[in-house]
C-alpha atoms as a PDB file:
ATOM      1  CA  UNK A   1     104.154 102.818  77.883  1.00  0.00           C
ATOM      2  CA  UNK A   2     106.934 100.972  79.509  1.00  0.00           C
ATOM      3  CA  UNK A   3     105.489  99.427  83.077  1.00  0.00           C
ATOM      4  CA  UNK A   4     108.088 100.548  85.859  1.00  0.00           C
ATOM      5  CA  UNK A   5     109.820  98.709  88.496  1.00  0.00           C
ATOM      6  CA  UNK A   6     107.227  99.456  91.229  1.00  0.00           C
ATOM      7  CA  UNK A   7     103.971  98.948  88.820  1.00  0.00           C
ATOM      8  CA  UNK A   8     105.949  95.254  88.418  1.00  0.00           C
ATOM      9  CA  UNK A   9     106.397  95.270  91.856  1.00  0.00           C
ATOM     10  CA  UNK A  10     102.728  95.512  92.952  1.00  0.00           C
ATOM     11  CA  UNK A  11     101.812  92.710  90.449  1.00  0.00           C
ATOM     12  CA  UNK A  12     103.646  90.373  91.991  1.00  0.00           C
ATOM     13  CA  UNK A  13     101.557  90.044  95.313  1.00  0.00           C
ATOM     14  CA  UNK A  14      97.985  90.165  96.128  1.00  0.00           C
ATOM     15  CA  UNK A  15      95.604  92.867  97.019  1.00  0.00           C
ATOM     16  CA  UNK A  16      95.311  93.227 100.959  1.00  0.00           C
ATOM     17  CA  UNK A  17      92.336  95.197 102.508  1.00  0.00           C
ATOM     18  CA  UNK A  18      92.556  97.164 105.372  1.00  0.00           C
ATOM     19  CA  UNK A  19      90.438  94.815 106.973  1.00  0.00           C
ATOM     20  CA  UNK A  20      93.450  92.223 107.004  1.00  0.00           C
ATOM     21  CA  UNK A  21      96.252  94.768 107.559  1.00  0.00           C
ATOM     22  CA  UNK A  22      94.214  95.742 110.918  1.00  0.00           C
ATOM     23  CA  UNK A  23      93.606  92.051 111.862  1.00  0.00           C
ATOM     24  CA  UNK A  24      97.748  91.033 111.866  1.00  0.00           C
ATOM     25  CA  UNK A  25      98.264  94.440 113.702  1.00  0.00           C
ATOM     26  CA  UNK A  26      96.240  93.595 116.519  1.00  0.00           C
ATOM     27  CA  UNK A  27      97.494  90.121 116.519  1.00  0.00           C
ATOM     28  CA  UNK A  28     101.003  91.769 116.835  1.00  0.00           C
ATOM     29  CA  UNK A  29      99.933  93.666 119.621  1.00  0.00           C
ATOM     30  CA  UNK A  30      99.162  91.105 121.731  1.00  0.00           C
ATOM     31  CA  UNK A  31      96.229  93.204 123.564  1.00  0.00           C
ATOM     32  CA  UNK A  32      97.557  96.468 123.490  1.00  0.00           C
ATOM     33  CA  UNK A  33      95.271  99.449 122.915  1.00  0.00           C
ATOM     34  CA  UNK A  34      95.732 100.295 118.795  1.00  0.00           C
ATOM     35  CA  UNK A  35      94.911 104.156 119.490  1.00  0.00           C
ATOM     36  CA  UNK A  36      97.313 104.662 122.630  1.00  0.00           C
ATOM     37  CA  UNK A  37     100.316 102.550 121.138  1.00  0.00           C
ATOM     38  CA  UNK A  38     100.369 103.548 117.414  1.00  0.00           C
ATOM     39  CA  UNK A  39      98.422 106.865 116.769  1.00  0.00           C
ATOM     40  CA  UNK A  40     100.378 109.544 118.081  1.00  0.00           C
ATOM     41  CA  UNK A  41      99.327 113.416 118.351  1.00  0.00           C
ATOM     42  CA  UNK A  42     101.068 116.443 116.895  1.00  0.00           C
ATOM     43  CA  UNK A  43     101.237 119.203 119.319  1.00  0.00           C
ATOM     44  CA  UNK A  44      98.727 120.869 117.182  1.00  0.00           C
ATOM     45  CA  UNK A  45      96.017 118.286 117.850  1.00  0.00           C
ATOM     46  CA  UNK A  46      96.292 116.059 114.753  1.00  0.00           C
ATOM     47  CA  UNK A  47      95.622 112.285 115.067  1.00  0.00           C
ATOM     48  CA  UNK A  48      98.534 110.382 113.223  1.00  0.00           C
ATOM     49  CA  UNK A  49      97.960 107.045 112.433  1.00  0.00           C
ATOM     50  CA  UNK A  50     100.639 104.333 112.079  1.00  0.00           C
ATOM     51  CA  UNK A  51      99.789 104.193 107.740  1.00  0.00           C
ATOM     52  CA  UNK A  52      97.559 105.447 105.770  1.00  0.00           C
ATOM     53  CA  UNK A  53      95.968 103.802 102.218  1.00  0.00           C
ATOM     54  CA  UNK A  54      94.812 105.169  99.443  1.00  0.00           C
ATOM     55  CA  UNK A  55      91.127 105.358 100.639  1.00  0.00           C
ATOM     56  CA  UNK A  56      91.992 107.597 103.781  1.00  0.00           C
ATOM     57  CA  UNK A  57      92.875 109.978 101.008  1.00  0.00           C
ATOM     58  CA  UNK A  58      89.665 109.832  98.635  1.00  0.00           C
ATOM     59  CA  UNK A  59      87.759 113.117  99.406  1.00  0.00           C
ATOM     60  CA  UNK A  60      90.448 115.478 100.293  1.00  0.00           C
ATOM     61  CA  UNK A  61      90.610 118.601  98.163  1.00  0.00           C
ATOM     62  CA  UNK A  62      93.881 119.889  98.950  1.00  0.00           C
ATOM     63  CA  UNK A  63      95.788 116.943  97.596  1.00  0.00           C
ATOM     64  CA  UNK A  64      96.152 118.484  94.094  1.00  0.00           C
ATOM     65  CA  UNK A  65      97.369 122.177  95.641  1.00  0.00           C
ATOM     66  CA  UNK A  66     100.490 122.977  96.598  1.00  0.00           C
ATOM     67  CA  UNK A  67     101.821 124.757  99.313  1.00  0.00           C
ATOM     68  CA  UNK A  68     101.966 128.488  99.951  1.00  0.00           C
END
C-alpha cells in the first residue's frame, strides 16, 4: 500500500506526549489559569478542551456509530 501524504508527514517529526504539549502551554500562558482561559463550556454543560489526542478517545463506544 502506497503511504499517503499525511502518514509521510507524521514521519518526519518526533513523537510528543501530552506531558510536553501541556508544559509549552502553560509556559505560553504566562500564569494564566489553563481551565478558565482554554476550556470553554457548551450551554449544555460539556467541558471543551483546547485539543484533544488520541488517548482522550480510547474507551469511548460511540466512536464507531453514527448518528441518528
Amino acid at each position: 500500500m502506497a503511504t499517503t501524504k499525511r502518514e509521510k508527514l507524521f514521519t518526519e517529526f518526533p513523537p510528543v506526549s501530552t506531558e510536553q504539549w501541556e508544559e509549552v502551554i502553560k509556559a505560553d500562558l504566562k500564569g494564566a489559569d489553563y481551565e478558565r482561559k482554554l476550556v470553554w463550556k457548551t450551554p449544555e454543560g460539556f467541558n471543551v478542551r483546547p485539543y484533544y489526542r488520541a488517548e482522550n478517545l480510547a474507551g469511548l463506544k460511540f466512536l464507531g456509530s453514527e448518528a441518528g
